[in-house]
Structure formats: C-alpha cells, structure tokens
PDB file of N, CA and C in Angstrom:
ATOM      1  N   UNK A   1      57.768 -41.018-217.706  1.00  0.00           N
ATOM      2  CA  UNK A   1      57.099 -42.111-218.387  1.00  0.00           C
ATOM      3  C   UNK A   1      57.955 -42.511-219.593  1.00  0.00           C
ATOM      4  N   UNK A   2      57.887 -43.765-219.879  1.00  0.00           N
ATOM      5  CA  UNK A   2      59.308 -43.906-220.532  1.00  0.00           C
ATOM      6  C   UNK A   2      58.557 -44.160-222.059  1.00  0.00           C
ATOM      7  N   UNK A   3      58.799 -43.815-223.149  1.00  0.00           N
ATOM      8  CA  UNK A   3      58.188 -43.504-224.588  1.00  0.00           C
ATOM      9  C   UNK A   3      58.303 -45.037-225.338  1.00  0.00           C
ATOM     10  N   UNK A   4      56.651 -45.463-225.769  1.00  0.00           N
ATOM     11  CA  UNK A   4      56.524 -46.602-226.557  1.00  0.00           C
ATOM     12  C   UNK A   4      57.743 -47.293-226.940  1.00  0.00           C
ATOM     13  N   UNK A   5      57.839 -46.305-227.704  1.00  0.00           N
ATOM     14  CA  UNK A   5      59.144 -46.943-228.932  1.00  0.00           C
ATOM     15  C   UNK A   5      60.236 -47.557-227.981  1.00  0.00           C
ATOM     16  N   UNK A   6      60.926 -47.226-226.520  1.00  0.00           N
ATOM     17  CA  UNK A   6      61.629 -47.773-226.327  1.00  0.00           C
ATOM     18  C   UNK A   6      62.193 -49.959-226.491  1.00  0.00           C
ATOM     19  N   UNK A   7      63.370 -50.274-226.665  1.00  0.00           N
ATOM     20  CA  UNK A   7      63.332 -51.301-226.583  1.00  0.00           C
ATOM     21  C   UNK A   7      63.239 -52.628-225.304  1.00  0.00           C
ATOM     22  N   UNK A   8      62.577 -53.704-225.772  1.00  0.00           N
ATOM     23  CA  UNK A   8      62.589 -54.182-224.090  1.00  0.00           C
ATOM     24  C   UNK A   8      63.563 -55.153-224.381  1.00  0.00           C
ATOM     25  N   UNK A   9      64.870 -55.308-223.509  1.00  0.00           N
ATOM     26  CA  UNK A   9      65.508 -56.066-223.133  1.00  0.00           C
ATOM     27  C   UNK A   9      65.703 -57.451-223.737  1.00  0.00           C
ATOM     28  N   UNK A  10      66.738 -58.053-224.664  1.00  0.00           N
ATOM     29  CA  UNK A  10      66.660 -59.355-225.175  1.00  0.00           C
ATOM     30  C   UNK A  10      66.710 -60.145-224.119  1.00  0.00           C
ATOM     31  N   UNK A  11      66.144 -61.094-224.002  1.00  0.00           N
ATOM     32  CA  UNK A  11      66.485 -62.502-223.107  1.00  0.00           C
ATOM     33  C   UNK A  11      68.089 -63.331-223.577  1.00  0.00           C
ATOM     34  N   UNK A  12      68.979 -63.004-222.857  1.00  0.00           N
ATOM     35  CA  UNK A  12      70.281 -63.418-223.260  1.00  0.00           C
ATOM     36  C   UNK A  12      70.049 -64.960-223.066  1.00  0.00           C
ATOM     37  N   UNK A  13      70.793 -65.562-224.817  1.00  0.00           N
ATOM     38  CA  UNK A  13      70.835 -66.797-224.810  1.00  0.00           C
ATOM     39  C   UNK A  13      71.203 -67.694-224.005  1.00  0.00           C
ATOM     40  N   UNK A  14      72.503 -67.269-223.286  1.00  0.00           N
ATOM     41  CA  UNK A  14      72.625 -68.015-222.446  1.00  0.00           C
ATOM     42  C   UNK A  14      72.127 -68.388-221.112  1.00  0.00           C
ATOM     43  N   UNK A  15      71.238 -67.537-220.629  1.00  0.00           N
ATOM     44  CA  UNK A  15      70.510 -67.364-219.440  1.00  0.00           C
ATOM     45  C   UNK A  15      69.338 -68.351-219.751  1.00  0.00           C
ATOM     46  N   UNK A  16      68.781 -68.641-221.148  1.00  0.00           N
ATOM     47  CA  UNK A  16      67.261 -68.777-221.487  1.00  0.00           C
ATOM     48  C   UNK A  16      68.044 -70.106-221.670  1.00  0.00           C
ATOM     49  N   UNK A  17      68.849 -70.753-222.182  1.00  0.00           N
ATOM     50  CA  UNK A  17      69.285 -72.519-222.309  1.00  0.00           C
ATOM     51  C   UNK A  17      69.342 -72.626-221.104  1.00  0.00           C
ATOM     52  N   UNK A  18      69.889 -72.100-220.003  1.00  0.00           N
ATOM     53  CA  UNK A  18      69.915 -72.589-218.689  1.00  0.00           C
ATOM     54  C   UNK A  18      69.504 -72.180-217.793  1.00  0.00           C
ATOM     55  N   UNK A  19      67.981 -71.736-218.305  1.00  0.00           N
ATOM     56  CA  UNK A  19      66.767 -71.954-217.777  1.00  0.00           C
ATOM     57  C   UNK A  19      66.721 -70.771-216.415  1.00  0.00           C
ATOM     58  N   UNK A  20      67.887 -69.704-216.471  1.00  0.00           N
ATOM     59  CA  UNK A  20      67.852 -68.626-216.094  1.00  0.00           C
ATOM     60  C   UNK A  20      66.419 -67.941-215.614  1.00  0.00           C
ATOM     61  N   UNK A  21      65.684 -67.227-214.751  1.00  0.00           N
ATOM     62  CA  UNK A  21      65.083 -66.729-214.752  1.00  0.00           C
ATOM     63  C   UNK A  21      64.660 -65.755-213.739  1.00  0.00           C
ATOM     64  N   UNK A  22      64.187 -64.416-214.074  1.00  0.00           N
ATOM     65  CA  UNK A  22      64.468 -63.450-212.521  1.00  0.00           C
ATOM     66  C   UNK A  22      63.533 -62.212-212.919  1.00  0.00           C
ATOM     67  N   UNK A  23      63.538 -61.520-212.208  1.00  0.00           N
ATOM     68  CA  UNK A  23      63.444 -60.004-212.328  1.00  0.00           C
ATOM     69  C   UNK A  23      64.080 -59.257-211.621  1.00  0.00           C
ATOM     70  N   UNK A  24      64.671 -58.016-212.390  1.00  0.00           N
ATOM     71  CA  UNK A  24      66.078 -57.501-212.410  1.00  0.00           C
ATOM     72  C   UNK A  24      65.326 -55.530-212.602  1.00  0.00           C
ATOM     73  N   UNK A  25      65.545 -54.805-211.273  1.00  0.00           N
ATOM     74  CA  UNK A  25      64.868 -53.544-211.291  1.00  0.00           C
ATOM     75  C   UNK A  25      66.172 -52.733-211.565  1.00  0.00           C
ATOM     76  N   UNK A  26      65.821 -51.449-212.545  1.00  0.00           N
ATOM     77  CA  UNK A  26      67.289 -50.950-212.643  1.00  0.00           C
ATOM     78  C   UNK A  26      66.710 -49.410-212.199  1.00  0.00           C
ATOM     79  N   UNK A  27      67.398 -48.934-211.598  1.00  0.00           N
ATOM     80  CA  UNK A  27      67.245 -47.220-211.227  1.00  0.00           C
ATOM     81  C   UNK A  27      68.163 -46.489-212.832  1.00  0.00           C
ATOM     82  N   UNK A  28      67.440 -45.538-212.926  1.00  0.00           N
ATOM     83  CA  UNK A  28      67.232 -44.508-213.945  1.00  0.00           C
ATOM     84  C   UNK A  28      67.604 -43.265-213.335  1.00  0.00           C
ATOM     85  N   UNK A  29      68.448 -42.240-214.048  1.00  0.00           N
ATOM     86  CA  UNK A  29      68.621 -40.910-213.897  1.00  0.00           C
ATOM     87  C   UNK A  29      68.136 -40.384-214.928  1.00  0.00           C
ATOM     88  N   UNK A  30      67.054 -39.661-214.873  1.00  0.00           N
ATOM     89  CA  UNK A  30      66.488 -38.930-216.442  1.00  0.00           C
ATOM     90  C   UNK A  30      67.087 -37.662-216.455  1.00  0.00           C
ATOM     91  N   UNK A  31      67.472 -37.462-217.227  1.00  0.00           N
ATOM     92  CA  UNK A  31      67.622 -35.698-217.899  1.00  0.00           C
ATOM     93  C   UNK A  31      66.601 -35.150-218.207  1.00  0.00           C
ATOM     94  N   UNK A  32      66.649 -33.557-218.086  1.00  0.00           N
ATOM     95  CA  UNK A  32      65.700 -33.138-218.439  1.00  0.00           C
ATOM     96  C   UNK A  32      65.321 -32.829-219.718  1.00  0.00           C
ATOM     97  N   UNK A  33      65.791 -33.620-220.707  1.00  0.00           N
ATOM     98  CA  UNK A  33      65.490 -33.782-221.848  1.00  0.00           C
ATOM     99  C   UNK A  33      64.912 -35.075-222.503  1.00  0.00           C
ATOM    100  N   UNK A  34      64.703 -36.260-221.113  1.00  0.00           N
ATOM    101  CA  UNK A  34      64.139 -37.452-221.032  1.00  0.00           C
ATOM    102  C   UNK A  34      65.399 -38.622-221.814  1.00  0.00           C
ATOM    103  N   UNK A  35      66.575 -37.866-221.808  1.00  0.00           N
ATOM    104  CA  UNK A  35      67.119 -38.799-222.093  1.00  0.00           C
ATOM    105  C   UNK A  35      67.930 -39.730-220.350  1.00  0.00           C
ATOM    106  N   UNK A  36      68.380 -40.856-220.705  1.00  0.00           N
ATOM    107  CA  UNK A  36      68.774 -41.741-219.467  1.00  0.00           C
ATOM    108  C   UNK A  36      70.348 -41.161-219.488  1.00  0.00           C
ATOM    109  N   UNK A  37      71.059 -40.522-217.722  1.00  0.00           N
ATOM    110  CA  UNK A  37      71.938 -40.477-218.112  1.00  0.00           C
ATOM    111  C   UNK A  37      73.439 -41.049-216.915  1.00  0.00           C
ATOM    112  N   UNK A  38      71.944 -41.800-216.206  1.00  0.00           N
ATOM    113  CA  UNK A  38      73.119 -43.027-215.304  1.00  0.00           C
ATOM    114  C   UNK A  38      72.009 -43.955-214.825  1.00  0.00           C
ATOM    115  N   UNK A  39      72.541 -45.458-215.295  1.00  0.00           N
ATOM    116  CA  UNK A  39      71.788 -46.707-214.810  1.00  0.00           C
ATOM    117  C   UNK A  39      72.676 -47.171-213.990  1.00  0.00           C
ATOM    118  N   UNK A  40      71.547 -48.197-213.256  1.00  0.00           N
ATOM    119  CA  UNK A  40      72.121 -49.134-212.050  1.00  0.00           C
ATOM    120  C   UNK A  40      71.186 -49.927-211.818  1.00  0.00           C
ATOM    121  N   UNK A  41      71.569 -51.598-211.392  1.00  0.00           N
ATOM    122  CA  UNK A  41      70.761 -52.364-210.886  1.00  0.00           C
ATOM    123  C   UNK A  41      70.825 -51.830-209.412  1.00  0.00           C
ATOM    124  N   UNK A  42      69.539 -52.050-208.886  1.00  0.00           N
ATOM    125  CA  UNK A  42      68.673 -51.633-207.173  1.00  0.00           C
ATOM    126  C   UNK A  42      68.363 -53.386-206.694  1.00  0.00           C
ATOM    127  N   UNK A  43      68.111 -54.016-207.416  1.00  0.00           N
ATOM    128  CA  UNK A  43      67.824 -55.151-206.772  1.00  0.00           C
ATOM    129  C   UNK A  43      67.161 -56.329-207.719  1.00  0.00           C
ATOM    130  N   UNK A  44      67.262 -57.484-207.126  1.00  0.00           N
ATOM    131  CA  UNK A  44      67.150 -58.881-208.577  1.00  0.00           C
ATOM    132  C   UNK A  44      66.093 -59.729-207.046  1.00  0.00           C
ATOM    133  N   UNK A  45      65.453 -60.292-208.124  1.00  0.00           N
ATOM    134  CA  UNK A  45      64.638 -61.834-207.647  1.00  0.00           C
ATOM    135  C   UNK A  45      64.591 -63.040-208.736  1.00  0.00           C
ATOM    136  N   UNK A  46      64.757 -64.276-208.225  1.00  0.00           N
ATOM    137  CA  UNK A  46      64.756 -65.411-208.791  1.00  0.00           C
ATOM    138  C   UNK A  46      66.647 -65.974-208.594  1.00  0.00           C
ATOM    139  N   UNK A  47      66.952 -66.274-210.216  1.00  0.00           N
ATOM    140  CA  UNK A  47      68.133 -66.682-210.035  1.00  0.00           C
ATOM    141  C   UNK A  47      69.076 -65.648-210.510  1.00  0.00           C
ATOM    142  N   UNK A  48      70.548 -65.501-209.462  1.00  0.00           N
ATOM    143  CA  UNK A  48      71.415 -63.980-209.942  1.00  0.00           C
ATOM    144  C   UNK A  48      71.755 -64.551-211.107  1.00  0.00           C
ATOM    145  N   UNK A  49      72.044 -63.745-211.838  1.00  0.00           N
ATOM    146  CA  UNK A  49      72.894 -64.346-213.515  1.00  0.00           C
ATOM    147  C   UNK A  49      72.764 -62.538-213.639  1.00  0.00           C
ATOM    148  N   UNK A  50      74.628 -62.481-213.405  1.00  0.00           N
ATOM    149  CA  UNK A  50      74.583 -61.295-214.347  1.00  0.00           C
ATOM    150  C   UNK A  50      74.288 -60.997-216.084  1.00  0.00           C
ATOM    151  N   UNK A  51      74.181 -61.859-216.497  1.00  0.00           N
ATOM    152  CA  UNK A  51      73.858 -61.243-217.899  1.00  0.00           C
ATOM    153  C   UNK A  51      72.567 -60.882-218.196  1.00  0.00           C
ATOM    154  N   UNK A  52      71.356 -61.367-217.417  1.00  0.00           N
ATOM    155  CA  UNK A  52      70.364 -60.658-217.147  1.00  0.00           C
ATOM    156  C   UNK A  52      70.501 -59.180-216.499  1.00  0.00           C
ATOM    157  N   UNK A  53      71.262 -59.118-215.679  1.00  0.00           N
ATOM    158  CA  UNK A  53      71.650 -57.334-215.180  1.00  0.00           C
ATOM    159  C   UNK A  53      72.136 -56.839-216.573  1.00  0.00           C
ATOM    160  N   UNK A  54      73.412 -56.974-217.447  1.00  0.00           N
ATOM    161  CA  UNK A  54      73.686 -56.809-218.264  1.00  0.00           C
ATOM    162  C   UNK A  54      72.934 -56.315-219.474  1.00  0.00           C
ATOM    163  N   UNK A  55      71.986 -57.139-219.654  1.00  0.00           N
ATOM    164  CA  UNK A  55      70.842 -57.070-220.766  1.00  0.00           C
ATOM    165  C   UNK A  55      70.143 -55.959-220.248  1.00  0.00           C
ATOM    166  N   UNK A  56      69.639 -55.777-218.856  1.00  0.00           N
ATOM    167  CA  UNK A  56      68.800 -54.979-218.787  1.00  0.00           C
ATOM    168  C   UNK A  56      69.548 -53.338-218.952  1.00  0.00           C
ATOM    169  N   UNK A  57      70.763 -53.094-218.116  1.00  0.00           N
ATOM    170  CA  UNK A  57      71.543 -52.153-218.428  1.00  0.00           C
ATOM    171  C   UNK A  57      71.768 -51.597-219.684  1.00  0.00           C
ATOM    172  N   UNK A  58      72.300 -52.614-220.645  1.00  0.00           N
ATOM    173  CA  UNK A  58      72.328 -51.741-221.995  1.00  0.00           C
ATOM    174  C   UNK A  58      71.682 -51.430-222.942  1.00  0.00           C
ATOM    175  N   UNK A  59      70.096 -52.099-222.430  1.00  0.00           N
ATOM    176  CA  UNK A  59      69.066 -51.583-222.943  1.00  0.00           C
ATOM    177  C   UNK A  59      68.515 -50.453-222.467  1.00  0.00           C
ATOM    178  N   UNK A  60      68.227 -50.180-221.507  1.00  0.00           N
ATOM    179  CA  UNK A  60      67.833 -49.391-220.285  1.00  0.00           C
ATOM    180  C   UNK A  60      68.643 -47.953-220.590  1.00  0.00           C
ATOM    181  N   UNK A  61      69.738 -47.840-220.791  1.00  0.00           N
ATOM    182  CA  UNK A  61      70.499 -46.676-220.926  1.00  0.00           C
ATOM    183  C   UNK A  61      70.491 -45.995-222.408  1.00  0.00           C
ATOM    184  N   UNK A  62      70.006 -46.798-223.085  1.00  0.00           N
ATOM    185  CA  UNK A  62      69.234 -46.241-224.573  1.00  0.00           C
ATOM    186  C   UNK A  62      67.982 -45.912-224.568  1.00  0.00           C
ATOM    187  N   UNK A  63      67.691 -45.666-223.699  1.00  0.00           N
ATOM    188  CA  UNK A  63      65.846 -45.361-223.581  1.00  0.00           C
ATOM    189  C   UNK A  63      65.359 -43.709-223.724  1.00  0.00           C
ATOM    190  N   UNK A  64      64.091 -43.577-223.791  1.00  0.00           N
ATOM    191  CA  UNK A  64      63.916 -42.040-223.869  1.00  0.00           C
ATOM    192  C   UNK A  64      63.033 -41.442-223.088  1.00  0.00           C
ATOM    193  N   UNK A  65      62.854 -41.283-221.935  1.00  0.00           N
ATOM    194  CA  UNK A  65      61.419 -40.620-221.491  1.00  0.00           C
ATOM    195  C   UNK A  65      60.628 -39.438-221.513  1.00  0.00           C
ATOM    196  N   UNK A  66      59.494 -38.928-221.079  1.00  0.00           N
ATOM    197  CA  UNK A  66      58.888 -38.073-221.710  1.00  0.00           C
ATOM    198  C   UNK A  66      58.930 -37.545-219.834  1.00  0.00           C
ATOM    199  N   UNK A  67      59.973 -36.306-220.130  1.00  0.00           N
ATOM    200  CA  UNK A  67      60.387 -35.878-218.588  1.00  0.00           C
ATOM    201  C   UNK A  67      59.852 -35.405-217.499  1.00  0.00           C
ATOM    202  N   UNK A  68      60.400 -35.603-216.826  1.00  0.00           N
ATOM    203  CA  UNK A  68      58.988 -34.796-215.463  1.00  0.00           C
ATOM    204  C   UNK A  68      58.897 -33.166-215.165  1.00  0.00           C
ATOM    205  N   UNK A  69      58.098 -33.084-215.507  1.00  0.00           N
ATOM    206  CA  UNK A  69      57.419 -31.428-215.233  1.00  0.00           C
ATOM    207  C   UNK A  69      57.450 -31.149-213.925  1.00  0.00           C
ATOM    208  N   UNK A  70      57.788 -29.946-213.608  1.00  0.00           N
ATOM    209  CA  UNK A  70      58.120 -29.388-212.357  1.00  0.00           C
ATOM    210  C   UNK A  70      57.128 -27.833-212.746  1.00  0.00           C
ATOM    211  N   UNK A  71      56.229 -27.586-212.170  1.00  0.00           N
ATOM    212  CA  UNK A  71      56.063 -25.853-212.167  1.00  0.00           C
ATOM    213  C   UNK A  71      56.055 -25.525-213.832  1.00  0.00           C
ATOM    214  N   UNK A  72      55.979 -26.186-214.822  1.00  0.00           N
ATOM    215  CA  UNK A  72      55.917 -26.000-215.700  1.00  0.00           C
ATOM    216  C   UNK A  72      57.340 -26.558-217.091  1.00  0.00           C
ATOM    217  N   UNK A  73      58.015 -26.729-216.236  1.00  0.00           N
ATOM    218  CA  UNK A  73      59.451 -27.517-216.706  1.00  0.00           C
ATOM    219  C   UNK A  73      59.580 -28.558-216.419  1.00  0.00           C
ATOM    220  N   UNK A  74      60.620 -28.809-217.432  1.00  0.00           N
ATOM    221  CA  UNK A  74      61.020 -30.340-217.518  1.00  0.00           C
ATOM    222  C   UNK A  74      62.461 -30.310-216.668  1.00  0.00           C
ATOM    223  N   UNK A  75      62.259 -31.326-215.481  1.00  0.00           N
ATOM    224  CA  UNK A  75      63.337 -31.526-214.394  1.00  0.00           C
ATOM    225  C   UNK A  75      63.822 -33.050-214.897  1.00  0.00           C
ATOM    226  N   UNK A  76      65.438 -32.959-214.007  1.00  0.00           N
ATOM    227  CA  UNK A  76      65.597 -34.057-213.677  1.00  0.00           C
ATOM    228  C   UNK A  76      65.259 -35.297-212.752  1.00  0.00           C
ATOM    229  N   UNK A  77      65.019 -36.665-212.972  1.00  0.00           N
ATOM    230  CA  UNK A  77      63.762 -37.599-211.984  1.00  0.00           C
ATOM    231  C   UNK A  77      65.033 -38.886-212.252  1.00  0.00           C
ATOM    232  N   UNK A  78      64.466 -39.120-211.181  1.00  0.00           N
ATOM    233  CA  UNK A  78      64.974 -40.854-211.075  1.00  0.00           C
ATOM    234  C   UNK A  78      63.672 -41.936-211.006  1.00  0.00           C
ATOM    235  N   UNK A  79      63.832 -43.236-211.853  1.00  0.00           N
ATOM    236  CA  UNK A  79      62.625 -43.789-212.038  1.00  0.00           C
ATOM    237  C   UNK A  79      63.192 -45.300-211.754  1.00  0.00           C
ATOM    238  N   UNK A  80      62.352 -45.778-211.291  1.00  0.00           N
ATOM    239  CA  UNK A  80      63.154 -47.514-211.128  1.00  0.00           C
ATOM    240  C   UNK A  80      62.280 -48.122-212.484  1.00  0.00           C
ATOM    241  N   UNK A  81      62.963 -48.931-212.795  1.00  0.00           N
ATOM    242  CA  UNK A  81      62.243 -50.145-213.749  1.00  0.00           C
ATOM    243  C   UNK A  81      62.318 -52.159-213.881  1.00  0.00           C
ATOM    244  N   UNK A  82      61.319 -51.851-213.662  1.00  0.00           N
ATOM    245  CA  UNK A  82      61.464 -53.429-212.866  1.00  0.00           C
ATOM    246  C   UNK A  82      61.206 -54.520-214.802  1.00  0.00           C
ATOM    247  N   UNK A  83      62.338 -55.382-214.599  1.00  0.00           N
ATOM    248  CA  UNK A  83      62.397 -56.053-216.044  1.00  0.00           C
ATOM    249  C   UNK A  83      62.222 -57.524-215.452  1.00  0.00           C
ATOM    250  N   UNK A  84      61.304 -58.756-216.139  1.00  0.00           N
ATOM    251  CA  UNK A  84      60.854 -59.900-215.940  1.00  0.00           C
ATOM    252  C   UNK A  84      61.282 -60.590-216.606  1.00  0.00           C
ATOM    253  N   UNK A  85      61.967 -61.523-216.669  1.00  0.00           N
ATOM    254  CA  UNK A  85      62.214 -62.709-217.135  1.00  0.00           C
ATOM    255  C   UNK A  85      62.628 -64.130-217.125  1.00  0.00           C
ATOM    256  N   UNK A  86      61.283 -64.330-217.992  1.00  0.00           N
ATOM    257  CA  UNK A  86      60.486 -65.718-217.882  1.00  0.00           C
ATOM    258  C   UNK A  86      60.628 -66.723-218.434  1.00  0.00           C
ATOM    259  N   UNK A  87      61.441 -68.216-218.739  1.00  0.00           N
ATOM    260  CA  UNK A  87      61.107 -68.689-219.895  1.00  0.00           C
ATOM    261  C   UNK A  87      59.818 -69.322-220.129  1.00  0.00           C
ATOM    262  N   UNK A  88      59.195 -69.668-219.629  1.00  0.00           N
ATOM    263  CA  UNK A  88      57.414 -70.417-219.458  1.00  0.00           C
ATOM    264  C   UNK A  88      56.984 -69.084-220.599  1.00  0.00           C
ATOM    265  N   UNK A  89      56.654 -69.880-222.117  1.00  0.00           N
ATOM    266  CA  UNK A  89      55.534 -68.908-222.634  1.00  0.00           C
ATOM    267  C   UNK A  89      56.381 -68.512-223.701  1.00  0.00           C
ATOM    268  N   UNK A  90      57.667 -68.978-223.614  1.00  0.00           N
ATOM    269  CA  UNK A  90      58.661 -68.337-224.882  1.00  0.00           C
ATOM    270  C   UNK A  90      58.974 -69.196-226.183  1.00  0.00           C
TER     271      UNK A  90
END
C-alpha cells in the first residue's frame, strides 16, 4: 500500500497545452523495506506522449510503501499503479 505522503505525478506542461491526455500504469518492485526499487511502464490508454510515461516514472520511483507481510515479514511485492490524466477540471 503505497504511504499518503507519497507525491502524485505533475501534469507535464507540455502534454496539458496540447491537450495530451491518457492513463499511464507503471509496475513497481517494492523492497522489503517499502522502498521502490525498479519501475516500468506495463501499459498507456488515450494519447501516447512519452512525457506522461516520464512524469509518471520519476515520480513513481520516489515513492514509499508500507511492505507486504509474508508469515509475519516484510517481503518483496510488485504492485502496478495506474496514473490518470485529465485536462477537463484543471
């Protein structure tokens, strides 16, 4: 479960003037210390624009989660995270 405080993803300027818009899922390798310690985009909908992959990546790899328990320990997990973006509403 990935911890409040993390940050969500800026909407890159240039994507949002030209009216860019998608959702962009990135796979997660958690440590067992809940830190992230390999991202990857898994798959996009709407329009491709890598700098939306981009945005989501180097946010995504600063994140912290609260790790998955195994038998009483904290293991390593892979988690997908699906990121939206919209300009309608901004």
């Amino acid at each position: 479960r990935p911890l409040a405080s993390n940050a969500k993803p800026d909407y890159p300027v240039s994507a949002l003037r030209n009216g860019v818009q998608g959702s962009v899922v990135a796979r997660l390798q958690v440590a067992p210390n809940g830190q992230v310690t390999e991202a990857s985009i898994v798959s996009r909908s709407g329009q491709r624009d890598r700098d939306l992959d981009r945005a989501v990546l180097t946010t995504v790899r600063g994140w912290k989660f609260e790790p998955a328990m195994q038998n009483g320990r904290a293991v390593a997990s892979v988690v997908n995270v699906p990121v939206d973006f919209q300009t309608t509403g901004r």
